[in-house]
Structures are given as C-alpha cells and as structure tokens.
Protein backbone atom coordinates (compact mmCIF):
# COMPACT_ATOMS: atom_id res chain seq x y z
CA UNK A 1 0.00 0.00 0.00
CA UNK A 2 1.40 3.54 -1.07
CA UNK A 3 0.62 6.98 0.98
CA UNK A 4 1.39 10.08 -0.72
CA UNK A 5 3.06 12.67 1.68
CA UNK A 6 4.27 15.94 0.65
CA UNK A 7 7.91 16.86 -1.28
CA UNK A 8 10.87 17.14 0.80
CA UNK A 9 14.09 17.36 -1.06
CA UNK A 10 15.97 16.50 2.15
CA UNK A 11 13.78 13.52 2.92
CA UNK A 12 13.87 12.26 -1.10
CA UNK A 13 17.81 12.76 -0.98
CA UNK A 14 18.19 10.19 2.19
CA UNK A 15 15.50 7.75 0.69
CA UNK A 16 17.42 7.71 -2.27
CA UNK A 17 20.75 7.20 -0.50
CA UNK A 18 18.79 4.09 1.72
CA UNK A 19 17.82 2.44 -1.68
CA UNK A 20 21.71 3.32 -3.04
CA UNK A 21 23.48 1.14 -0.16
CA UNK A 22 20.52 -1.41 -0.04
CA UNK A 23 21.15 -2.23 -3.64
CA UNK A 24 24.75 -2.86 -3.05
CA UNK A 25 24.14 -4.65 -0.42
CA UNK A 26 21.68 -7.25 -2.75
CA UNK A 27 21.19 -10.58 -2.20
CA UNK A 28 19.03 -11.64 -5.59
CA UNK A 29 18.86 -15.39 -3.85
CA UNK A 30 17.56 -14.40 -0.45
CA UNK A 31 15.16 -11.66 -2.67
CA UNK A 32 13.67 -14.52 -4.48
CA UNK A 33 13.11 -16.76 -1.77
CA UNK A 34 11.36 -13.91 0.23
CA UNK A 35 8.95 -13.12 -3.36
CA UNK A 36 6.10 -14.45 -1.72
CA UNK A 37 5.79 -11.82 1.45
CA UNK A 38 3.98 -9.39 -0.79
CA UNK A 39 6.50 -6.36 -0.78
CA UNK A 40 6.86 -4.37 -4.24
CA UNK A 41 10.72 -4.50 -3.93
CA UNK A 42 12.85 -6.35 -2.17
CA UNK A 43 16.80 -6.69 -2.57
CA UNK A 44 16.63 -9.44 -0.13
CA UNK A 45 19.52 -7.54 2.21
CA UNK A 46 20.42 -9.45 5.54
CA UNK A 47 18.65 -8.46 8.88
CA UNK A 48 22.02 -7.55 10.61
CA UNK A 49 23.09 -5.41 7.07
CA UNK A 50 19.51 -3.62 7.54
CA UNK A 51 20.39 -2.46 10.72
CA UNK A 52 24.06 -1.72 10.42
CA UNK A 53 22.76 0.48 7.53
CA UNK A 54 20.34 2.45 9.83
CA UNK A 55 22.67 4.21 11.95
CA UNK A 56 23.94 6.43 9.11
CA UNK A 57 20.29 7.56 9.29
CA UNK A 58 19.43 7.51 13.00
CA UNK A 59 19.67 11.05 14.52
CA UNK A 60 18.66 13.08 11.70
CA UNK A 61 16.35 15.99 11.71
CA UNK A 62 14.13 14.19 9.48
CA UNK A 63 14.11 10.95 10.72
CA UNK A 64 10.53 10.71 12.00
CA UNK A 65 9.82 11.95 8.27
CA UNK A 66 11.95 9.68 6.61
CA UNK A 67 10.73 6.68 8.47
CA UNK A 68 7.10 7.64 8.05
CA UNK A 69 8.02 7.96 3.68
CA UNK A 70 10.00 4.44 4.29
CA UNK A 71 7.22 2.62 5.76
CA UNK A 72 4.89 3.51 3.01
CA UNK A 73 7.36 2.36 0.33
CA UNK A 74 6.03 -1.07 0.24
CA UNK A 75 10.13 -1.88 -0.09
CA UNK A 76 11.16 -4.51 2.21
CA UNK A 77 14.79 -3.15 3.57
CA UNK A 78 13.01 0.69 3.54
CA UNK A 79 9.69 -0.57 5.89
CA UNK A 80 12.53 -2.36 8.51
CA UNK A 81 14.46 0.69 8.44
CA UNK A 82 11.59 2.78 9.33
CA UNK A 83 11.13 0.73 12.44
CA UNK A 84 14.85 1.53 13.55
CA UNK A 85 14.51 4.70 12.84
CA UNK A 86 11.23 5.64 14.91
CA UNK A 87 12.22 7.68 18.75
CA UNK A 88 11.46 5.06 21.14
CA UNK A 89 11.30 7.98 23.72
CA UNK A 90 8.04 8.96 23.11
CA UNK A 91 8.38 12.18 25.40
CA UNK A 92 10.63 13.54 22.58
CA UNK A 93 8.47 12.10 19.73
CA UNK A 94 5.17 10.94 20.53
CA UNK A 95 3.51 8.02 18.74
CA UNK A 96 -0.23 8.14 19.36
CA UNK A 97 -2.36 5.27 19.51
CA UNK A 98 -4.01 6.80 16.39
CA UNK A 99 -0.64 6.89 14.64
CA UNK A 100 0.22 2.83 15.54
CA UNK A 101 -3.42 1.79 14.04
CA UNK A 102 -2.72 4.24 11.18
CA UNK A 103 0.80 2.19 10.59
CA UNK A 104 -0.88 -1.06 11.19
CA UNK A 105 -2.65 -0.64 8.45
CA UNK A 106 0.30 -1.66 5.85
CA UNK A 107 1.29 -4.63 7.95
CA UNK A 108 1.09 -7.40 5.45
CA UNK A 109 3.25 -10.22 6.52
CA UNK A 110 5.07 -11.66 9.58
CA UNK A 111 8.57 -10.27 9.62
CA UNK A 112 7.26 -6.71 9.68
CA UNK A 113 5.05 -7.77 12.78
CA UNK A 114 8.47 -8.95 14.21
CA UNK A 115 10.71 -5.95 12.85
CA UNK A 116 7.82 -3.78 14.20
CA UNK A 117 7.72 -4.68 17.69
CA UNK A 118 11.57 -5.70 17.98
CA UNK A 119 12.97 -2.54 16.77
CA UNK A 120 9.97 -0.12 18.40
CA UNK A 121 7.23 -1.16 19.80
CA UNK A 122 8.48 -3.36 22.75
CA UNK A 123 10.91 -0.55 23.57
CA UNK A 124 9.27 2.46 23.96
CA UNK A 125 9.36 4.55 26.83
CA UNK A 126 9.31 5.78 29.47
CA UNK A 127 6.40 3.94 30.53
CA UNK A 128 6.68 0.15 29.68
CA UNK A 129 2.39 0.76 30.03
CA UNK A 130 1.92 2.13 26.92
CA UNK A 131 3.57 -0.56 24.98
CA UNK A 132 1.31 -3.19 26.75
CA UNK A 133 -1.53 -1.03 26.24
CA UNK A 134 -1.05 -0.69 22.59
CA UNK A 135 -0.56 -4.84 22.30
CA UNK A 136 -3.94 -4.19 23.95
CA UNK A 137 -5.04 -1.98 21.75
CA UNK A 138 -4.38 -4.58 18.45
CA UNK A 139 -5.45 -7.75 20.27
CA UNK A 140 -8.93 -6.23 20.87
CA UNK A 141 -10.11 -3.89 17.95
CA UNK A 142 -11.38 -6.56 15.68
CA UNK A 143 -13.31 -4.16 13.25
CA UNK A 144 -11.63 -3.09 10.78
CA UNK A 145 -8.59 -4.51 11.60
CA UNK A 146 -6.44 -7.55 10.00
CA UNK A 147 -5.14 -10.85 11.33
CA UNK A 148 -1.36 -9.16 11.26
CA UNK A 149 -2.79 -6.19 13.46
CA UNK A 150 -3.61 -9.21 15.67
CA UNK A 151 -0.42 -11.39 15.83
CA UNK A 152 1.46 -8.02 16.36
CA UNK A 153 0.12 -7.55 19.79
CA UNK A 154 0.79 -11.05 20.79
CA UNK A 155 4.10 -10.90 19.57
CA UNK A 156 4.62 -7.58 21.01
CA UNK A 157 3.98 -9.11 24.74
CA UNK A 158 5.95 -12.00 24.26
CA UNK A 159 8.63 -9.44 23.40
CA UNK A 160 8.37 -7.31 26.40
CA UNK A 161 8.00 -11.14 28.58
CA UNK A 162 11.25 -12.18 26.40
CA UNK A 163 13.30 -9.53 28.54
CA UNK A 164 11.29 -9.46 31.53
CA UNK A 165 9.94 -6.50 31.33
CA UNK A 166 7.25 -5.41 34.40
CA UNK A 167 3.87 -5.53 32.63
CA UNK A 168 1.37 -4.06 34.43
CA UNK A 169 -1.17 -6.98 35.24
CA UNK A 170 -4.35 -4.96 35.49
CA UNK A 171 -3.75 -3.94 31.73
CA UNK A 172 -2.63 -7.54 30.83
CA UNK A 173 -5.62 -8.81 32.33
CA UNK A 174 -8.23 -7.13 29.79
CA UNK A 175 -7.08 -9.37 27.23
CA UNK A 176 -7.93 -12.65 28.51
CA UNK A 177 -11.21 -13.36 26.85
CA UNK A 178 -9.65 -12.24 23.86
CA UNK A 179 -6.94 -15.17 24.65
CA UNK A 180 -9.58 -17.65 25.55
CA UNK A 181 -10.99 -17.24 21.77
CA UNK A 182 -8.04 -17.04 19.88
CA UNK A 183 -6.16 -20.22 21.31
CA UNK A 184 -9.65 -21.88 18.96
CA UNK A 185 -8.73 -19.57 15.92
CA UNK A 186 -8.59 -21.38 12.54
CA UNK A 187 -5.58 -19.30 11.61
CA UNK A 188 -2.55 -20.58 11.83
CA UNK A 189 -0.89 -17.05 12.13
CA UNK A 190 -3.40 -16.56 15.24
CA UNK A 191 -2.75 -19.33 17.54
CA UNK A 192 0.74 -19.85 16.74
CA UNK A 193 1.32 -16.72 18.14
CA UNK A 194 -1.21 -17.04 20.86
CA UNK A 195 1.03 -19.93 21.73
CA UNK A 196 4.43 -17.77 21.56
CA UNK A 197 2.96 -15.17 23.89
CA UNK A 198 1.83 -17.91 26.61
CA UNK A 199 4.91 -19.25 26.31
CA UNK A 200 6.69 -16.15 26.94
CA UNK A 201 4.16 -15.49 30.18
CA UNK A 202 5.54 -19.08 31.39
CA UNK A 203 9.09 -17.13 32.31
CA UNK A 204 6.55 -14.76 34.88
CA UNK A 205 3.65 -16.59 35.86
CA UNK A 206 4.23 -20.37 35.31
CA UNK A 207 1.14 -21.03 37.74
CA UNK A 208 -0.79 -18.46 35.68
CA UNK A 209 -0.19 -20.61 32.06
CA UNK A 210 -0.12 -23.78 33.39
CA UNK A 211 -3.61 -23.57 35.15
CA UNK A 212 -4.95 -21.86 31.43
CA UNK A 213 -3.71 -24.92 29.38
CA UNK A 214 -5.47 -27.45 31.56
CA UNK A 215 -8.87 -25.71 31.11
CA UNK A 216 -8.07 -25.85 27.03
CA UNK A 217 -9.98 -28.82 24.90
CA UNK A 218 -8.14 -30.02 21.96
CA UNK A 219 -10.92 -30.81 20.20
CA UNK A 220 -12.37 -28.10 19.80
CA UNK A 221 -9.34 -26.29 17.58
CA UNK A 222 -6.96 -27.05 15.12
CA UNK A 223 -4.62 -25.29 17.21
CA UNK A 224 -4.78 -26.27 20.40
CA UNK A 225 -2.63 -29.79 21.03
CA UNK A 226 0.09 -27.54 19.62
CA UNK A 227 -0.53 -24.75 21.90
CA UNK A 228 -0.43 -27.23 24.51
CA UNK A 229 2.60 -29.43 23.10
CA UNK A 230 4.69 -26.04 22.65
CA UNK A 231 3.75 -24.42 26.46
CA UNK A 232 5.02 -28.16 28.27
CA UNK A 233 8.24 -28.02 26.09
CA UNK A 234 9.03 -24.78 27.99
CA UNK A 235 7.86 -25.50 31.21
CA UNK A 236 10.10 -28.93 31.08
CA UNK A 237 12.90 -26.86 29.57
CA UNK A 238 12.75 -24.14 32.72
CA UNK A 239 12.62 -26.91 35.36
C-alpha cells in the first residue's frame, strides 16, 4: 500500500541514498526466496546489514519523516528501516495510539510484525504501560482490523515477557477473553502466536499458564494440542 506525503528534497535525498546502499548490499537469492511476502521490492539484504545500515540515518532531523516515507514504500529493507529509525522515547516524539493503528494498516506479513515490535514497539518509553496497552489496543479492535494487526500484539507481549519487562497486570488482564478465543482460531498465524505469547508469560507466571492450558480442549481447535505441546516443552525446559 502507497501513501502520498508531501515533497521534501531532504527527505527524497536520504530515501534515495537508503535504496543506493541497499542495492549494493543485494542478495538476488535471499530476494527470491522472500517473493512471496507481498512487498513491491525487495533486494533481499540481511537483517544484521539492515540495521548496520540504519545508523547512518538515526539522529537526523528528518528521521521521523523519513521513516514515516519508508514505511509507506512497500520496499522490504526501507519498511525495517523505518522501524529503527522511529524515537522510542516517546516524550521527545510521541507516537499516538491513532498513529500505531494508522501504521498497522500496511502490515502485510510476519517479519514486519516482528521488525515492528523488535525494533519499536516493545521498547518504547518511558512507561513500559503504553507498549502493553497498545498490544492491547491490536489484540482487541477486531473491526476493521487484519489478522497481522492481531499477531502483532501477541508478539509484542511475548517481546516485552522475552526480557522481563514489568507488565502491568491490570492492563494484561483485559485481554484474557480475547486469549480464551483465539487459542480456537482457525488461523494458523493466530494461535501460533497465541502460543508464543503464553509461552513467553511461562518465564513470569508459570502457575498463571499452566492452570490456562489445563482448562483448554483439543478438540475443539486445530490449534490447540500444539498450543499445549509447545507451552510443556518450555515449562520442562525451565525446570
């Protein structure tokens, strides 16, 4: 999907210079493996080359612009750079609720769900609140969202549990029912990452996941003997 935003020489200039040392960088192989994740261009660049590339662009006056142009390009190695480039301090550059759902809405595979919360949205701060709130915020507006919008916010808790970050329980706790559903979902993309997220909650509240599991009925979801299978694999591996 392609937003128009108004001309910036400045802005053009550093886009340009991105797609100069991505190109260089080019891995035709790795691009053609990766044709079927839906991006108009993609040179197929490394991860650790993306972001080794984004600190000649990190700091810039234009950054927030840049990244906002980059995330719209529908180009693989310029939508990953955009999520490095974002202020993760959100008192110097806020990042509205409004402004996630608006970027949400050009998430169209999995490896920007995991660029997006990697590089940004399980960092943010200062308040480690707001980054729960916005998984929140994705797990629960159904309407009008997308399955990716969805698998974003798990992943983005299973971040934040990845690194022990404090989540705040009482925000954590509005998306159970949402939990209880999805662990049934048909889609694979769904409860595989419903499954990621409880197994992530496993390194804080063991009791917590292993009580949830037991009330779960495999019959009643494709998913669910893997959910189960995948959260007793970590509780065996932490004992």
């Amino acid at each position: 999907m392609r937003k128009m935003f108004p001309y910036n020489e400045e802005v053009e200039s550093l886009i340009h210079k991105a797609k100069k040392l991505f190109h260089l960088s080019m891995n035709g192989i790795a691009s053609e493996q990766m044709s079927s994740l839906g991006y108009k261009l993609n040179y197929g660049v490394s991860l650790p080359r993306i972001y080794e590339i984004s600190k000649e662009f990190e700091g810039t006056p234009y950054s927030r612009q840049l990244a906002e142009c980059a995330w719209w390009s529908d180009c693989r190695e310029l939508m990953i750079l955009a999520t490095l480039l974002l202020d993760k301090d959100l008192s110097r550059s806020p990042f509205s609720k409004d402004d996630l759902l608006s970027w949400c809405e050009n998430l169209f595979n999995i490896e920007l769900c995991e660029q997006f919360s990697r590089n940004f949205l399980s960092k943010i701060h200062p308040s480690i609140d707001l980054s729960a709130t916005y998984s929140n915020n994705l797990i629960t507006q159904r309407e009008g969202s997308n399955k990716f919008w969805i698998a974003l916010g798990y992943i983005n808790y299973a971040n934040l549990y990845l690194h022990r970050k404090p989540v705040n329980q009482s925000i954590e706790s509005s998306i159970f029912e949402y939990v209880v559903k999805d662990v049934y979902a048909d889609s694979y993309l769904i409860y595989n990452n419903v499954s990621r997220y409880l197994r992530s909650k496993c390194k804080v509240d063991k009791k917590w996941v292993t009580d949830f599991i037991q009330t779960l009925d495999p019959t009643k979801g494709k998913g669910v003997a893997k959910i189960i299978e995948d959260i007793q694999i970590e509780l065996d591996y932490q004992e």
